[in-house]
PDB file of N, CA and C in Angstrom:
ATOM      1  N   UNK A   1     -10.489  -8.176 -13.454  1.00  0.00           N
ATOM      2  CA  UNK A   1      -9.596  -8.265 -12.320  1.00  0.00           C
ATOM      3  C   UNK A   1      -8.164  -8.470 -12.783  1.00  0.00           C
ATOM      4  N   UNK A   2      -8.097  -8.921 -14.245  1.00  0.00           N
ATOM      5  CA  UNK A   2      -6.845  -9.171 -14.541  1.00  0.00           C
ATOM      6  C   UNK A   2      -5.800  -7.543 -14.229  1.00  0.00           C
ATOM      7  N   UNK A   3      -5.509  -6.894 -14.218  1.00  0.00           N
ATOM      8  CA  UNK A   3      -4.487  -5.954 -13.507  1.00  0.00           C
ATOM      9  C   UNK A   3      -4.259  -5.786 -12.373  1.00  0.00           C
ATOM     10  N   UNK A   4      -5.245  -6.671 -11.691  1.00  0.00           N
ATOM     11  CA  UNK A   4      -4.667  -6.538 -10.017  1.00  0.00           C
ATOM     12  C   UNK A   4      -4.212  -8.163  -9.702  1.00  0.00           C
ATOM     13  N   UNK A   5      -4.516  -9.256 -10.794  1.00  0.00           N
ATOM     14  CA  UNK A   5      -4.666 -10.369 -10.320  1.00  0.00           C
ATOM     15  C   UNK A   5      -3.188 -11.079  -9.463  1.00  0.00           C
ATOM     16  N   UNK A   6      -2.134 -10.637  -9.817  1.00  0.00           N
ATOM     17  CA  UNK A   6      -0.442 -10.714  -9.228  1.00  0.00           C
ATOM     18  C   UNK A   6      -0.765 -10.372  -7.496  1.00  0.00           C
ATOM     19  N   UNK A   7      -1.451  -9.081  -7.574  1.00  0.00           N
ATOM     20  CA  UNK A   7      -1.372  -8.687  -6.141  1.00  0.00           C
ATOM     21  C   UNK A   7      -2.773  -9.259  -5.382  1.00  0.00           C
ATOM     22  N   UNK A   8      -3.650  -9.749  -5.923  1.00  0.00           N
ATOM     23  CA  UNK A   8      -4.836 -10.150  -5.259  1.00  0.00           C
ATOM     24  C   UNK A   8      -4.716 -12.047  -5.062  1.00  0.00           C
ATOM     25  N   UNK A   9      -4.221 -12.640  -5.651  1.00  0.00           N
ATOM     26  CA  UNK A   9      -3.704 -13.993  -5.728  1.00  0.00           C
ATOM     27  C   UNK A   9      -3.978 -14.830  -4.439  1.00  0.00           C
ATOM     28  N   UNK A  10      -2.938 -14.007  -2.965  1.00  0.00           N
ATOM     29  CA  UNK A  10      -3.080 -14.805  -2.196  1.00  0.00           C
ATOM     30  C   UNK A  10      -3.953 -14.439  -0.675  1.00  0.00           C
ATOM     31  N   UNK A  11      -5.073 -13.969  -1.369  1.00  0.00           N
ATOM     32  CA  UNK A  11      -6.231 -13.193  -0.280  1.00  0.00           C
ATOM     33  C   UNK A  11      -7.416 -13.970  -0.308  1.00  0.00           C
ATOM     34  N   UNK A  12      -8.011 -13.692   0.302  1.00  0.00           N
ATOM     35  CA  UNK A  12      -9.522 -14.225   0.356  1.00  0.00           C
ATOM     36  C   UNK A  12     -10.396 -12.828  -0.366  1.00  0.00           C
ATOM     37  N   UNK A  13     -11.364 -13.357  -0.068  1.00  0.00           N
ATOM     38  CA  UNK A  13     -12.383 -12.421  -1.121  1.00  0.00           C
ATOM     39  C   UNK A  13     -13.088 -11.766  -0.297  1.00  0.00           C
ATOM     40  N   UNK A  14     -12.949 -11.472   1.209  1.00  0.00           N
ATOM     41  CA  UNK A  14     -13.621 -10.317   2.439  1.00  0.00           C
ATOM     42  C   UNK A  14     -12.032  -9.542   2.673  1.00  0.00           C
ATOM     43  N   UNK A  15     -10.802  -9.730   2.788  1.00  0.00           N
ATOM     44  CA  UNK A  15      -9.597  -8.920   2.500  1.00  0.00           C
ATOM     45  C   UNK A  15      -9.694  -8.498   1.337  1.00  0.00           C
ATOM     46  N   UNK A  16     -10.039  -8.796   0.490  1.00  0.00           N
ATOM     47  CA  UNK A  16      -9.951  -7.968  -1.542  1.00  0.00           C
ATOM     48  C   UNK A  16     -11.369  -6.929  -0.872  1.00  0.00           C
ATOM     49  N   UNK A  17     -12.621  -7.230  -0.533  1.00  0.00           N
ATOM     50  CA  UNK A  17     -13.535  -6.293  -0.405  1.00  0.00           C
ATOM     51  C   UNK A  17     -12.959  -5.224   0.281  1.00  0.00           C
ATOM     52  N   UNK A  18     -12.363  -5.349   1.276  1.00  0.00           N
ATOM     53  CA  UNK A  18     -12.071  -4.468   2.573  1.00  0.00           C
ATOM     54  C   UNK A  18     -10.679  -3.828   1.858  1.00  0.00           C
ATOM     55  N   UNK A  19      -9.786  -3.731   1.367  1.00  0.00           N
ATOM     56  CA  UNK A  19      -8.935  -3.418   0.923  1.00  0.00           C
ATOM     57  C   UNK A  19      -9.418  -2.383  -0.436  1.00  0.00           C
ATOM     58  N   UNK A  20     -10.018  -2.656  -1.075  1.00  0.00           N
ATOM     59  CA  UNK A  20     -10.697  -2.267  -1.878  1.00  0.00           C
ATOM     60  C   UNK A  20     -11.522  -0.713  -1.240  1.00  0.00           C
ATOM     61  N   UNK A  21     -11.951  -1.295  -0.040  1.00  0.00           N
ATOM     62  CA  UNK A  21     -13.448  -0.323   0.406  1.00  0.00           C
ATOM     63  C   UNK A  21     -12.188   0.985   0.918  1.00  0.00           C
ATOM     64  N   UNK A  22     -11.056   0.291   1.491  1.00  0.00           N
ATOM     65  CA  UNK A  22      -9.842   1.607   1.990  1.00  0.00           C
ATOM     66  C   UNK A  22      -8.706   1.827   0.997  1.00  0.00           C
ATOM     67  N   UNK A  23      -8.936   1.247  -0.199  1.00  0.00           N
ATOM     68  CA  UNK A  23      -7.960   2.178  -1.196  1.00  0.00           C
ATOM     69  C   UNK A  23      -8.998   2.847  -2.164  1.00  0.00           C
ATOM     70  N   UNK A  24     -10.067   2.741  -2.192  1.00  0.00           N
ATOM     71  CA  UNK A  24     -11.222   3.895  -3.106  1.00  0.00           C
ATOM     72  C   UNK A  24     -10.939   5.217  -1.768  1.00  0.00           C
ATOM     73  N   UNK A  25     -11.187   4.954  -0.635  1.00  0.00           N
ATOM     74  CA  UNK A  25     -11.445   5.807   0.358  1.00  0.00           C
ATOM     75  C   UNK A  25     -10.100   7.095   0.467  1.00  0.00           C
ATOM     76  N   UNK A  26      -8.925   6.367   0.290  1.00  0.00           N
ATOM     77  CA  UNK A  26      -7.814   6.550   0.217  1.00  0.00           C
ATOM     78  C   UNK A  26      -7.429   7.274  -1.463  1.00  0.00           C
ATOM     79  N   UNK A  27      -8.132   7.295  -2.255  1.00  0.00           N
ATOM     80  CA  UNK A  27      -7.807   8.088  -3.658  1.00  0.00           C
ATOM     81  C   UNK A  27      -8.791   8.858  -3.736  1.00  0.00           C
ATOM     82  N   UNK A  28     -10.209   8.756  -3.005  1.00  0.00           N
ATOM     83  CA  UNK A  28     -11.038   9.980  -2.860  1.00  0.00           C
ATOM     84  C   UNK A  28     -10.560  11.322  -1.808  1.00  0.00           C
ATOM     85  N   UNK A  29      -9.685  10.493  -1.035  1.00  0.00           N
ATOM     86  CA  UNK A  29      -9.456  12.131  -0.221  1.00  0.00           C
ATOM     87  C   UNK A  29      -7.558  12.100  -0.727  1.00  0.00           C
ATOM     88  N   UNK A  30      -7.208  11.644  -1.505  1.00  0.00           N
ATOM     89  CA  UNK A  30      -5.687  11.978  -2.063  1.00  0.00           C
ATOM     90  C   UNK A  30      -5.229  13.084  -1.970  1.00  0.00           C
ATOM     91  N   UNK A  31      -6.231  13.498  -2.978  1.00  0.00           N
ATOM     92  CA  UNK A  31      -5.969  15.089  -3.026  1.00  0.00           C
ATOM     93  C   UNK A  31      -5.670  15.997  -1.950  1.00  0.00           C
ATOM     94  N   UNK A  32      -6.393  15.777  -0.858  1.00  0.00           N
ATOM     95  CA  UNK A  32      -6.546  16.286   0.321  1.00  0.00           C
ATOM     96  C   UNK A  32      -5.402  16.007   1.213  1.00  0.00           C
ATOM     97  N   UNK A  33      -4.682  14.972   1.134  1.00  0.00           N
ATOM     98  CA  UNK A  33      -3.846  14.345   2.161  1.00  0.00           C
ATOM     99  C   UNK A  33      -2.798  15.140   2.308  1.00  0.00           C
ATOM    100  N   UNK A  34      -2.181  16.628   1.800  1.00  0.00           N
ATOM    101  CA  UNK A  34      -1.444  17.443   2.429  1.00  0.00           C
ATOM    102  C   UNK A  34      -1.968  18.164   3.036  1.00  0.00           C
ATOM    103  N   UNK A  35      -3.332  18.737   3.209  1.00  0.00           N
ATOM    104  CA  UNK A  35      -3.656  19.300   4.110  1.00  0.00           C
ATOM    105  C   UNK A  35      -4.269  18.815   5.400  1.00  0.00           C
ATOM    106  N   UNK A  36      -4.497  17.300   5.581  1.00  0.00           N
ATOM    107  CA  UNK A  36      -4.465  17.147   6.766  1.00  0.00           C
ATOM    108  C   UNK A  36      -3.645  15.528   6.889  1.00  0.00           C
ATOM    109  N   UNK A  37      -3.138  14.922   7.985  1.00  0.00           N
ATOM    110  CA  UNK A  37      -2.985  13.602   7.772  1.00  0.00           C
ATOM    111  C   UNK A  37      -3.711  13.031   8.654  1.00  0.00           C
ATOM    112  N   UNK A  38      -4.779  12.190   7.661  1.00  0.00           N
ATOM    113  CA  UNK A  38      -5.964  11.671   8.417  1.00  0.00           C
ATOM    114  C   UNK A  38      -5.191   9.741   7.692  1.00  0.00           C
ATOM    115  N   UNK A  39      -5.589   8.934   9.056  1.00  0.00           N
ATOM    116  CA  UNK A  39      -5.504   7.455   8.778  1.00  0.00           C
ATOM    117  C   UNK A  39      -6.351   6.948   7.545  1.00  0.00           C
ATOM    118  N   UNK A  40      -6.072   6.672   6.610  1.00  0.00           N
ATOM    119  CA  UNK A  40      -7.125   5.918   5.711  1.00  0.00           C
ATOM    120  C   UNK A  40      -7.704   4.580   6.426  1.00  0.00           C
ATOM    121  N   UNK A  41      -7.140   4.099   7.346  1.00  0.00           N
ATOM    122  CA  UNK A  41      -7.686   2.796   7.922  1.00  0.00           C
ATOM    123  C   UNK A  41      -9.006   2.838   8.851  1.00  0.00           C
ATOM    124  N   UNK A  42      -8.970   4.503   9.807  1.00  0.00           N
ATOM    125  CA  UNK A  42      -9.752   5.105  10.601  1.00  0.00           C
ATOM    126  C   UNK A  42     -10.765   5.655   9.793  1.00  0.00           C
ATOM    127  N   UNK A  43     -12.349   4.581   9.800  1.00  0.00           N
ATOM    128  CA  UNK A  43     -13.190   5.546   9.719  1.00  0.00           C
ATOM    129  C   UNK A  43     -14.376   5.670  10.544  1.00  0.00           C
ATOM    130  N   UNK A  44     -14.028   5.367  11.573  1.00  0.00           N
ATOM    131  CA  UNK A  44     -15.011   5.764  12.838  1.00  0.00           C
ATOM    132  C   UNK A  44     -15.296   4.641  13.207  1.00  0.00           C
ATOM    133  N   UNK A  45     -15.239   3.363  12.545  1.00  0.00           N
ATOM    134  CA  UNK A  45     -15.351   1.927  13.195  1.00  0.00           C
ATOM    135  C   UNK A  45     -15.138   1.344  14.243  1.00  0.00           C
ATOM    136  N   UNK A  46     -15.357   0.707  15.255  1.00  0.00           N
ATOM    137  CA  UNK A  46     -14.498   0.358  16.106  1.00  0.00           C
ATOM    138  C   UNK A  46     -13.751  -0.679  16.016  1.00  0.00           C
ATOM    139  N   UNK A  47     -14.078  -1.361  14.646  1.00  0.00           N
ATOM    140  CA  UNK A  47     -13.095  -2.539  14.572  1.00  0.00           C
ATOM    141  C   UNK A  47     -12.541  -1.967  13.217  1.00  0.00           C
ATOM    142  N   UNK A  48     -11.208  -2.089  13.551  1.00  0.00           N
ATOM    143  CA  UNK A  48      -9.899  -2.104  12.643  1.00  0.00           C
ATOM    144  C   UNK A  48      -9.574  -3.078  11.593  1.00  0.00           C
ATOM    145  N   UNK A  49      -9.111  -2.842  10.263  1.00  0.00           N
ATOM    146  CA  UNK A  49      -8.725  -3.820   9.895  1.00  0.00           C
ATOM    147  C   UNK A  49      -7.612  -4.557  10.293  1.00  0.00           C
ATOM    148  N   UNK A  50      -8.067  -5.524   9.594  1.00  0.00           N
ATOM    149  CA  UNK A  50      -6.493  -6.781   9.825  1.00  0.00           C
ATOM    150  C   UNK A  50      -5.221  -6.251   9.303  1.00  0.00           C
ATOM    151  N   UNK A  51      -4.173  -6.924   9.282  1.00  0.00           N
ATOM    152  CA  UNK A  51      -3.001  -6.588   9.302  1.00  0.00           C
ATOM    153  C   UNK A  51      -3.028  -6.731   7.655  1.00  0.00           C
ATOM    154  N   UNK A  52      -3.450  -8.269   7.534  1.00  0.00           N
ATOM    155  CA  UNK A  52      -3.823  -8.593   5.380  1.00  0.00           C
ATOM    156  C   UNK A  52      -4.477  -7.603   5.314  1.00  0.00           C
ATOM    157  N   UNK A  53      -5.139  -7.111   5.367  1.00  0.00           N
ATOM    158  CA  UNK A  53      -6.064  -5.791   4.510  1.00  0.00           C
ATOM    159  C   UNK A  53      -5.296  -5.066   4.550  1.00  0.00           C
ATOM    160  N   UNK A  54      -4.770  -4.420   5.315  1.00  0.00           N
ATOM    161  CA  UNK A  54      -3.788  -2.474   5.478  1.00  0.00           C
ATOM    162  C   UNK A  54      -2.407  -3.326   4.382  1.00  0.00           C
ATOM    163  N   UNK A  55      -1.889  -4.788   4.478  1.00  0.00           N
ATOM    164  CA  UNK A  55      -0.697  -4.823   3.944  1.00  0.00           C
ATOM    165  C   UNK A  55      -1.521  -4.928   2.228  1.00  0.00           C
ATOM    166  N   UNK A  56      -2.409  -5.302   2.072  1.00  0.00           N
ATOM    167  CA  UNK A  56      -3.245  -5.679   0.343  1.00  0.00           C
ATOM    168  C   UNK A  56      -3.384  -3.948   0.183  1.00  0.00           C
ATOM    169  N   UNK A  57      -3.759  -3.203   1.000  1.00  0.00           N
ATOM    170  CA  UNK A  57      -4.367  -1.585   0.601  1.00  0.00           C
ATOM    171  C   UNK A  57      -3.404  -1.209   0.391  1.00  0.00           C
ATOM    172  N   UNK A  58      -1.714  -1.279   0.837  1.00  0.00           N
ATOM    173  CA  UNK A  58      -0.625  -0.594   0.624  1.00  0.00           C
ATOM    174  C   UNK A  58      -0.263  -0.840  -0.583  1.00  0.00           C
ATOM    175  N   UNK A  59      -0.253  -2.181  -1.035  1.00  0.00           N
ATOM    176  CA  UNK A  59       0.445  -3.036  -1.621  1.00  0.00           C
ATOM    177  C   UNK A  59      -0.392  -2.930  -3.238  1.00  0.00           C
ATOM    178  N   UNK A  60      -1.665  -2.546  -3.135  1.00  0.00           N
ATOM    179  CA  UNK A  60      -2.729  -1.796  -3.909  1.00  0.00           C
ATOM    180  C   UNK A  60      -2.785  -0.769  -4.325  1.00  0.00           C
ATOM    181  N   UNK A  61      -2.233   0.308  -3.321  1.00  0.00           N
ATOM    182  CA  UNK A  61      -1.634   1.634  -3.843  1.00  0.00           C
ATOM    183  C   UNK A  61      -0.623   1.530  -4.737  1.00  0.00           C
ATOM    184  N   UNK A  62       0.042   1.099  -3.848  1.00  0.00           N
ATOM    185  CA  UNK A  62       1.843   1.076  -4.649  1.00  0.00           C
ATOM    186  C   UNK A  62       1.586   0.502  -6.413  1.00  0.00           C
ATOM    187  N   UNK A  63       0.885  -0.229  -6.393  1.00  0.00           N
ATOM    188  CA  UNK A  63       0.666  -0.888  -7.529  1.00  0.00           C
ATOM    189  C   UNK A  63       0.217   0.257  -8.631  1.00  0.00           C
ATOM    190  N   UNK A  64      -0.921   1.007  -8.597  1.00  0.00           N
ATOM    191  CA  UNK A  64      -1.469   1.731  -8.734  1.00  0.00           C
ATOM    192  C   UNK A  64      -0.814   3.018  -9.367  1.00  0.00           C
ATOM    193  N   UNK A  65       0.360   3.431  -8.303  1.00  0.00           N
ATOM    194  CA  UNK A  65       1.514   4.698  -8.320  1.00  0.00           C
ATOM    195  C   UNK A  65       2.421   4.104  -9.371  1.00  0.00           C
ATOM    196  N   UNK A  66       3.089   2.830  -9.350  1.00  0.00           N
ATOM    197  CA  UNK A  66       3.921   2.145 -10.173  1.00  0.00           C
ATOM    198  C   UNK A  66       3.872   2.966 -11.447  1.00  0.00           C
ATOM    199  N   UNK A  67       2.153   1.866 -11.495  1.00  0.00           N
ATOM    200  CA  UNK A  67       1.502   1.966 -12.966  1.00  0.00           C
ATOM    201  C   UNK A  67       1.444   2.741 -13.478  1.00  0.00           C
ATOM    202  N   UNK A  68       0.687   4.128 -12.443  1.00  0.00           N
ATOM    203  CA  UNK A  68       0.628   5.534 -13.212  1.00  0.00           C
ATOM    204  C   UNK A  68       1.629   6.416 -13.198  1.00  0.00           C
ATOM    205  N   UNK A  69       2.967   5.688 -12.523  1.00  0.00           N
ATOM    206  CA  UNK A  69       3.913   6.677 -12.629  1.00  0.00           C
ATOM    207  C   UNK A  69       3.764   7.852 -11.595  1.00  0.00           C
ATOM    208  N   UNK A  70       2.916   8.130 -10.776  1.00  0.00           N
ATOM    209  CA  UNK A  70       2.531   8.986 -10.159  1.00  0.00           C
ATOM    210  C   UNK A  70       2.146   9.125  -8.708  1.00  0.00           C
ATOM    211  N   UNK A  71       1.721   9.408  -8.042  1.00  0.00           N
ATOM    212  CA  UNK A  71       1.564   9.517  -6.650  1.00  0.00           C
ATOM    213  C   UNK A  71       0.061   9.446  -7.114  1.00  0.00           C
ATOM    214  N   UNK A  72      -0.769   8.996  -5.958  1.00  0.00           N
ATOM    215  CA  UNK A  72      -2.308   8.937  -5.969  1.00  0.00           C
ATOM    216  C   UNK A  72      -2.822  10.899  -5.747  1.00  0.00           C
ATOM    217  N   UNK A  73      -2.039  11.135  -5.374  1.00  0.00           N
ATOM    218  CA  UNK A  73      -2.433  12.662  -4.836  1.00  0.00           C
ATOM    219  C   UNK A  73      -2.326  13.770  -5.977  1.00  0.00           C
ATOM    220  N   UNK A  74      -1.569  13.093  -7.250  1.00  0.00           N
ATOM    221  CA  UNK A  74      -1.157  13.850  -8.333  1.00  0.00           C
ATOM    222  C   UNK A  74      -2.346  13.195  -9.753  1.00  0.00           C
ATOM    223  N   UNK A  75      -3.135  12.370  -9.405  1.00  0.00           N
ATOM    224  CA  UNK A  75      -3.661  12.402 -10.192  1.00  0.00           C
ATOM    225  C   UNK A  75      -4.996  13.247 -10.378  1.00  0.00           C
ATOM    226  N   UNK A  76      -5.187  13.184 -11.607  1.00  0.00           N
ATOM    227  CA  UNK A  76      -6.442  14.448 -12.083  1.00  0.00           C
ATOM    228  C   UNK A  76      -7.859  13.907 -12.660  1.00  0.00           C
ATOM    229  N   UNK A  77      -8.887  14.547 -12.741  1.00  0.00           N
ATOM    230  CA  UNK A  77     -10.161  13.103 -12.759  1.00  0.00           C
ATOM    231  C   UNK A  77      -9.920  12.324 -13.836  1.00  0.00           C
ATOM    232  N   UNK A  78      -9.600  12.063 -14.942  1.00  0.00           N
ATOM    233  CA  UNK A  78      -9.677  10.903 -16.218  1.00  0.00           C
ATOM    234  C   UNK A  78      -9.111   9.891 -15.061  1.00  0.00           C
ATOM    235  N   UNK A  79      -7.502  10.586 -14.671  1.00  0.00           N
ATOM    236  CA  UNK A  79      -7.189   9.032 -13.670  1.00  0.00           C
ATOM    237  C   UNK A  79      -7.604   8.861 -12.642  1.00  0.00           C
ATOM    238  N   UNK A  80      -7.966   9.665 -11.636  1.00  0.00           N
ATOM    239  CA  UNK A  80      -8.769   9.140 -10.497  1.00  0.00           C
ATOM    240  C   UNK A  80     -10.447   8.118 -11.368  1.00  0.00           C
ATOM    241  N   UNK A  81     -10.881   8.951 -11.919  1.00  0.00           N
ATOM    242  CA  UNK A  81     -11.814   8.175 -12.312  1.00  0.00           C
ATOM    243  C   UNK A  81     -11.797   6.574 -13.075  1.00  0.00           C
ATOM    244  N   UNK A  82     -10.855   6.509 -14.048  1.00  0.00           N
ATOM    245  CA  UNK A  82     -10.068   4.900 -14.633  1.00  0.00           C
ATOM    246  C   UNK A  82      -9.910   4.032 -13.590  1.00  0.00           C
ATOM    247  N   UNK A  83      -8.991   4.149 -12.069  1.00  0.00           N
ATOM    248  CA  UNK A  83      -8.493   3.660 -11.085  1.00  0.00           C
ATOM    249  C   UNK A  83     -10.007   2.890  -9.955  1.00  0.00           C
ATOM    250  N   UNK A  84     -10.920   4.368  -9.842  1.00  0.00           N
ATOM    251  CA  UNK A  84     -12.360   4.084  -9.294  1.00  0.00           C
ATOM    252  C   UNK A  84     -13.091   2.784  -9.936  1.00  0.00           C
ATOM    253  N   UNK A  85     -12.778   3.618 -11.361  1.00  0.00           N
ATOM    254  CA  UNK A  85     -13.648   2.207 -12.127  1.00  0.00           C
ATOM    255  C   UNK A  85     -13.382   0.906 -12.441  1.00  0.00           C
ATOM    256  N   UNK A  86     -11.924   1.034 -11.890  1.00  0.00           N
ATOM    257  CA  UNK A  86     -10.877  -0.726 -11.826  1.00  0.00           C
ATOM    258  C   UNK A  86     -11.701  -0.927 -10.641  1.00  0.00           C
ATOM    259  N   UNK A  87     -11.487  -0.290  -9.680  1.00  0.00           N
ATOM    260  CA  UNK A  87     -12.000  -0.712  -8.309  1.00  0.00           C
ATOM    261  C   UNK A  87     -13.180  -1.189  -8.167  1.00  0.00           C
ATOM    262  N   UNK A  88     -14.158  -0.797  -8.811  1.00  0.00           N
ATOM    263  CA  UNK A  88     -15.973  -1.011  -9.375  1.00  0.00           C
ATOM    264  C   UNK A  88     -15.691  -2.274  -9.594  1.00  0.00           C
ATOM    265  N   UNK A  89     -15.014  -2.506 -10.637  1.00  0.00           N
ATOM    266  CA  UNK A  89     -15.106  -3.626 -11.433  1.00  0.00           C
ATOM    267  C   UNK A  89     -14.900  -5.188 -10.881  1.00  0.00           C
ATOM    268  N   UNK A  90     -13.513  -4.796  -9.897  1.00  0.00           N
ATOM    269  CA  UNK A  90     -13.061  -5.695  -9.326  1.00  0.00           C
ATOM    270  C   UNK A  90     -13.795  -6.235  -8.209  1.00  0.00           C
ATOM    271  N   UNK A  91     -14.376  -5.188  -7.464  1.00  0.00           N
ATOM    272  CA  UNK A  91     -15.354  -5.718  -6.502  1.00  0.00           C
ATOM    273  C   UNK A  91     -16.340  -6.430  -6.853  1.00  0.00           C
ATOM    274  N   UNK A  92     -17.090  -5.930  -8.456  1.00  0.00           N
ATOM    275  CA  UNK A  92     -18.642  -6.318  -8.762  1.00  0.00           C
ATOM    276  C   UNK A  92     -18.270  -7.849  -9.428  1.00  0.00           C
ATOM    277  N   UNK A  93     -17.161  -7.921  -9.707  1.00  0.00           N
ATOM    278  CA  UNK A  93     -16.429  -9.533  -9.966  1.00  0.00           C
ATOM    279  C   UNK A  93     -16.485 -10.627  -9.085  1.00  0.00           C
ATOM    280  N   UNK A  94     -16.293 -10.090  -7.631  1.00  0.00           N
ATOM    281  CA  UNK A  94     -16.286 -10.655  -6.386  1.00  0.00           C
ATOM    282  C   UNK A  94     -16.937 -11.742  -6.397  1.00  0.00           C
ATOM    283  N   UNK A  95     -18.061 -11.516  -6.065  1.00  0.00           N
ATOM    284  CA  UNK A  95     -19.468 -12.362  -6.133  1.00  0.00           C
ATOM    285  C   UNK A  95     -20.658 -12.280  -7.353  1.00  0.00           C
ATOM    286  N   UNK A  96     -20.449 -13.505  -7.951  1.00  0.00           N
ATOM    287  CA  UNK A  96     -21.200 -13.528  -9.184  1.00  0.00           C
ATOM    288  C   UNK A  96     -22.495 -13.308  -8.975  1.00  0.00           C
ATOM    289  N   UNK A  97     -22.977 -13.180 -10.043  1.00  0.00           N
ATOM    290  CA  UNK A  97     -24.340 -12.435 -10.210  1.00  0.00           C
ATOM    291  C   UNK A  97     -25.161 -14.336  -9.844  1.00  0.00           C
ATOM    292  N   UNK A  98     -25.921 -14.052  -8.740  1.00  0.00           N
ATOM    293  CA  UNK A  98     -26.784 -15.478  -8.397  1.00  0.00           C
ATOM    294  C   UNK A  98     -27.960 -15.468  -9.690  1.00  0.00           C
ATOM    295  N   UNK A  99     -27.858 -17.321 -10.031  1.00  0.00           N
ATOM    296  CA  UNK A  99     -28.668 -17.323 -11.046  1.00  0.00           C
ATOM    297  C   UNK A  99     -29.770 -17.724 -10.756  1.00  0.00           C
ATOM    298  N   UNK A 100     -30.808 -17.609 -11.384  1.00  0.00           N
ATOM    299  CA  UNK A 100     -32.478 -17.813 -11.413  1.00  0.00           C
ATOM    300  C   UNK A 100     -32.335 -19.408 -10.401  1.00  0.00           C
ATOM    301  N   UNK A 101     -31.752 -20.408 -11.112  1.00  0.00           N
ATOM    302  CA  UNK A 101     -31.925 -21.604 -10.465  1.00  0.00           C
ATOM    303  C   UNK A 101     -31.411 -21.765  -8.686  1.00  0.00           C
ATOM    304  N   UNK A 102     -30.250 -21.027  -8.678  1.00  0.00           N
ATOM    305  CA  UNK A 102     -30.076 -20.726  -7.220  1.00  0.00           C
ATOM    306  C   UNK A 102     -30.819 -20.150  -6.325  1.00  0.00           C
ATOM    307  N   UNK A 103     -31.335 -18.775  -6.830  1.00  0.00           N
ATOM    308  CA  UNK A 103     -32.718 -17.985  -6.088  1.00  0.00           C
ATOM    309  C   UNK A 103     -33.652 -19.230  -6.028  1.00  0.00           C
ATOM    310  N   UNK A 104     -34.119 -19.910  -6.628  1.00  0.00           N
ATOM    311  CA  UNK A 104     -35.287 -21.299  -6.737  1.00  0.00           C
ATOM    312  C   UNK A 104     -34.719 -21.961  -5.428  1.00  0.00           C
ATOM    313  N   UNK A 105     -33.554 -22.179  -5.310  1.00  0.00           N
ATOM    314  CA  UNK A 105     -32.789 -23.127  -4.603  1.00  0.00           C
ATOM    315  C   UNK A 105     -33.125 -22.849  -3.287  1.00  0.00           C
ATOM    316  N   UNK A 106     -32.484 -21.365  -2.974  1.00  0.00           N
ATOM    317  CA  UNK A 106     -32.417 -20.907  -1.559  1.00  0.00           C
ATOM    318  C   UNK A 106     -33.677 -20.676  -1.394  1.00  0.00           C
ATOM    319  N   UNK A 107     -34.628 -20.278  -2.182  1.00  0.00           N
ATOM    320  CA  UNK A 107     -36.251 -20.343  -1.452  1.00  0.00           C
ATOM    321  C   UNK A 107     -36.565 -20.942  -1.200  1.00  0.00           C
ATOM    322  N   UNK A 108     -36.270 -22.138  -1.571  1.00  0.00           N
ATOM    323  CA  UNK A 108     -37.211 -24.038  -1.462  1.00  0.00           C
ATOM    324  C   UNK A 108     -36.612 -24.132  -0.164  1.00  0.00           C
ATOM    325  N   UNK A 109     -35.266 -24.365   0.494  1.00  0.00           N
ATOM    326  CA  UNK A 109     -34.578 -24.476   1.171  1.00  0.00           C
ATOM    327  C   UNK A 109     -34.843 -23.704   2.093  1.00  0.00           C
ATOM    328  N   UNK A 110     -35.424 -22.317   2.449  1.00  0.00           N
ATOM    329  CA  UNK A 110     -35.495 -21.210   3.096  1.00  0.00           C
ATOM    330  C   UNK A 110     -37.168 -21.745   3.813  1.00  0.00           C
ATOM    331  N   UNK A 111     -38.099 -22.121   2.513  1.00  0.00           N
ATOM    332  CA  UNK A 111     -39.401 -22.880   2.987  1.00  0.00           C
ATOM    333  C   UNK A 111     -39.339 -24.207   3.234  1.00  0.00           C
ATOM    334  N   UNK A 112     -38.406 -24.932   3.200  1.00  0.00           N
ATOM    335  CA  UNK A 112     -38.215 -25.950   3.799  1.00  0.00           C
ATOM    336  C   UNK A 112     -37.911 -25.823   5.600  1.00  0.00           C
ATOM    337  N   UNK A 113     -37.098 -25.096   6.177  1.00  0.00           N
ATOM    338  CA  UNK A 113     -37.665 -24.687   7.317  1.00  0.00           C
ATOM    339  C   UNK A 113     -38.994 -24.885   8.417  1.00  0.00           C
ATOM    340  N   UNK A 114     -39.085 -25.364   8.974  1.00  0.00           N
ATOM    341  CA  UNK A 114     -40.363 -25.404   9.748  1.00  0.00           C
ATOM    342  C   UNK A 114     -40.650 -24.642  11.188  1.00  0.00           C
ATOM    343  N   UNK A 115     -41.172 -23.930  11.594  1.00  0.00           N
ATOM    344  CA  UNK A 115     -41.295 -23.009  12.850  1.00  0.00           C
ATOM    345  C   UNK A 115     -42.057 -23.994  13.784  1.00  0.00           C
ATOM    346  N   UNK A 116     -41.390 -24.038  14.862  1.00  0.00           N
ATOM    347  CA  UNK A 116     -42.140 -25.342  15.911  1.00  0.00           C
ATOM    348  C   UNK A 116     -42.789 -24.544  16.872  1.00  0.00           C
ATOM    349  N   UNK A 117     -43.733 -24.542  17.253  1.00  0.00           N
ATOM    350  CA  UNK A 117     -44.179 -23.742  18.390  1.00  0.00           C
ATOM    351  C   UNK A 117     -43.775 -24.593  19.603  1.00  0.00           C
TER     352      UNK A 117
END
């Protein structure tokens, strides 16, 4: 996460997912974005993101263009693909991998439960 960590700092970790889920979305149709102008925020949802997410997705791009010097729409697969795989990375960082003793945890806890008729 360290190359995004400046711009991810003052978010929560469901704005980094969601921001994330519309700037992959947003460099998969790049290429495309002169031939039509479709919302990257619109994808058939009925709930919209927040205002923090669209300002982290901009603010994610830009970062991105800085870096590569380039427009997202000008890049070619080595860099679309590098950028994807920051994005992989950063998400699969998110939430740590749950350990054996926790799975133990939440089951005991899960059968601790009792169903009352």
């Amino acid at each position: 996460m360290n190359i995004f960590s400046s711009v991810l700092v003052d978010y929560s970790t469901t704005e980094i997912r969601s921001a994330l889920y519309y700037l992959g979305r947003h460099l998969k149709q790049a290429s495309f974005a002169s031939d039509y102008a479709k919302d990257i925020f619109d994808d058939g949802s009925k709930i919209s993101p927040s205002e923090e997410v669209k300002t982290l997705t901009i603010k994610l791009l830009k970062f991105i263009e800085l870096h590569s010097k380039k427009l997202a729409s000008e890049f070619d697969d080595l860099e679309f693909n590098f950028w994807v795989t920051k994005i992989n990375e950063i998400d699969s960082s998110l939430d740590p991998d749950i350990t054996e003793e926790k799975k133990l945890n939440i089951l005991k806890k899960i059968s601790d439960f009792s169903v009352k008729n």
